[in-house]
Protein backbone atom coordinates (compact mmCIF):
# COMPACT_ATOMS: atom_id res chain seq x y z
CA UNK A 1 0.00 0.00 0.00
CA UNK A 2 2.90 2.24 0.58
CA UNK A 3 4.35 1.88 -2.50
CA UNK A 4 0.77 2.64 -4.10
CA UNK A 5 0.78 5.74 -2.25
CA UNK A 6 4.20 6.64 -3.13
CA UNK A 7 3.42 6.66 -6.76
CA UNK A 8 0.40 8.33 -6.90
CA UNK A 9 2.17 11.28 -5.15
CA UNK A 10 5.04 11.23 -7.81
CA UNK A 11 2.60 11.15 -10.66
CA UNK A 12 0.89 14.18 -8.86
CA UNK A 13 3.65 16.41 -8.86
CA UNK A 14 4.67 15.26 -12.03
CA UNK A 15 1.43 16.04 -13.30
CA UNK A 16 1.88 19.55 -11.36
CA UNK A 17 5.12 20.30 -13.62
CA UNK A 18 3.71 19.75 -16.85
CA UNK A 19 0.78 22.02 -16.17
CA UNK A 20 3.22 24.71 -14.71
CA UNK A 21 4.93 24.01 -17.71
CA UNK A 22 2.05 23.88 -20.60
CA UNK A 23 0.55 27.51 -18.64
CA UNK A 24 3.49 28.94 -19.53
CA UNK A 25 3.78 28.66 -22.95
CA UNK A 26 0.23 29.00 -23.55
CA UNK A 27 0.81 32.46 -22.01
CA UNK A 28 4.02 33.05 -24.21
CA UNK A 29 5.36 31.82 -27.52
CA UNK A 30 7.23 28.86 -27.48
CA UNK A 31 10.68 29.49 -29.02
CA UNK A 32 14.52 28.63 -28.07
CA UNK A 33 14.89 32.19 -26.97
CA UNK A 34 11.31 31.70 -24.43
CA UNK A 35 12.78 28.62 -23.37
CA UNK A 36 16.54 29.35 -22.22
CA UNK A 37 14.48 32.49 -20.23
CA UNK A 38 12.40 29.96 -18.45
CA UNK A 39 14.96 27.21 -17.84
CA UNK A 40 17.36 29.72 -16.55
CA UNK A 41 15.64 30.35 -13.42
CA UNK A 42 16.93 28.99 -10.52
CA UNK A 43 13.70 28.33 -9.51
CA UNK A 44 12.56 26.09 -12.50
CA UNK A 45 15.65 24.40 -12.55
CA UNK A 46 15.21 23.01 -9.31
CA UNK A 47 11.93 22.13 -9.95
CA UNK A 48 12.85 20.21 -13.30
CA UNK A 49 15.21 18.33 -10.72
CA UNK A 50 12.68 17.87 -7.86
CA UNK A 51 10.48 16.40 -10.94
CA UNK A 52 13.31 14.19 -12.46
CA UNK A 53 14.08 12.92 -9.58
CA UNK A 54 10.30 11.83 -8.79
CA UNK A 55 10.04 10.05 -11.98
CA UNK A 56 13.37 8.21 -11.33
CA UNK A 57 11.22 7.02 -7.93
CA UNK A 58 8.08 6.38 -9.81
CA UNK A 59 10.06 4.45 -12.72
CA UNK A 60 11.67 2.80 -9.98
CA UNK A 61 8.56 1.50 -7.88
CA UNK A 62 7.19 0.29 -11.20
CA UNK A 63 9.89 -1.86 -12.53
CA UNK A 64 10.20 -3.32 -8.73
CA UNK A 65 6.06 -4.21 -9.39
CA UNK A 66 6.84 -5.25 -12.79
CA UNK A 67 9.60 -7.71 -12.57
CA UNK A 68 7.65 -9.04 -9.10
CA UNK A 69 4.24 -9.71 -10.99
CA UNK A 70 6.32 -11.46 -14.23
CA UNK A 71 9.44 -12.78 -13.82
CA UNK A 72 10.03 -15.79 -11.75
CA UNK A 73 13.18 -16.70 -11.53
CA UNK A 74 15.68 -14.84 -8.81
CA UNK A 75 18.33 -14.67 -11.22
CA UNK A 76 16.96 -12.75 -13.47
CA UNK A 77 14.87 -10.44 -11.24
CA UNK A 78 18.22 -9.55 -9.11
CA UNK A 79 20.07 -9.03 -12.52
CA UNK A 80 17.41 -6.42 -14.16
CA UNK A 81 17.07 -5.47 -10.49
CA UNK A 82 20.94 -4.67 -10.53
CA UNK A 83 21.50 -3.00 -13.88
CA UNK A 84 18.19 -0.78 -13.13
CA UNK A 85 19.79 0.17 -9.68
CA UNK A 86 23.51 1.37 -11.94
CA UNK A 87 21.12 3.32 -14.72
CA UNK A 88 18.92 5.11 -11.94
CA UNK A 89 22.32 5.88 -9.99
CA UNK A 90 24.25 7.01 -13.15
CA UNK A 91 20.89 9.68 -13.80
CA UNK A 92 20.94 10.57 -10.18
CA UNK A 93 24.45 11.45 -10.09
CA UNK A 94 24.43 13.40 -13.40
CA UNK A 95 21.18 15.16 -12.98
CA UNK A 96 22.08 18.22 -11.25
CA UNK A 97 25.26 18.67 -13.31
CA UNK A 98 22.89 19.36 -16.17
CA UNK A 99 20.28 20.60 -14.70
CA UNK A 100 22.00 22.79 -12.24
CA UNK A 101 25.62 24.09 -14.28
CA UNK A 102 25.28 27.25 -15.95
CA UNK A 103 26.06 26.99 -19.50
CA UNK A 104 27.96 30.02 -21.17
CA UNK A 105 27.47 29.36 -25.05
């Protein structure tokens, strides 16, 4: 039940972001130049993180209910278990390099 609960709050932020996100540009035009001005603010950025890194949990909680439900042997589950874990790591670590690092093009 916890886990049930866990991703219906990600998917409710998540759901929160995008309609931050589609207000905006409804309000403005959507260009490169609109975009950089939006994505530069501290602000967004670390709510493009916060939002990332709920849909790394909700992916996460998913697979787990996934590979429970379908696969059967414990080989295989810890494996897929296992290289998940290094890919959600690998995006956790790296995230708020690119999400955080000003870029001077």
């Amino acid at each position: 039940m916890t886990q049930w609960l866990y991703q219906r709050f990600t998917a409710l932020i998540m759901i929160i972001y995008l309609v931050i996100i589609l207000f905006y540009f409804s309000l403005y035009s959507f260009n490169y130049e609109s975009w950089v001005a939006f994505m530069s603010q501290l602000w967004m950025r670390l709510a493009t993180s916060i939002f990332f890194v709920l849909m790394i949990i909700h992916a996460w909680i998913g697979v787990q209910n996934v590979i429970e439900d379908y696969i059967k042997w414990i080989f295989l589950k810890s494996l897929i278990n296992i290289i998940f874990l290094i890919l959600t790591l690998s995006q956790l670590v790296y995230l708020p390099y690119f999400l955080l690092v000003t870029f001077n093009a």
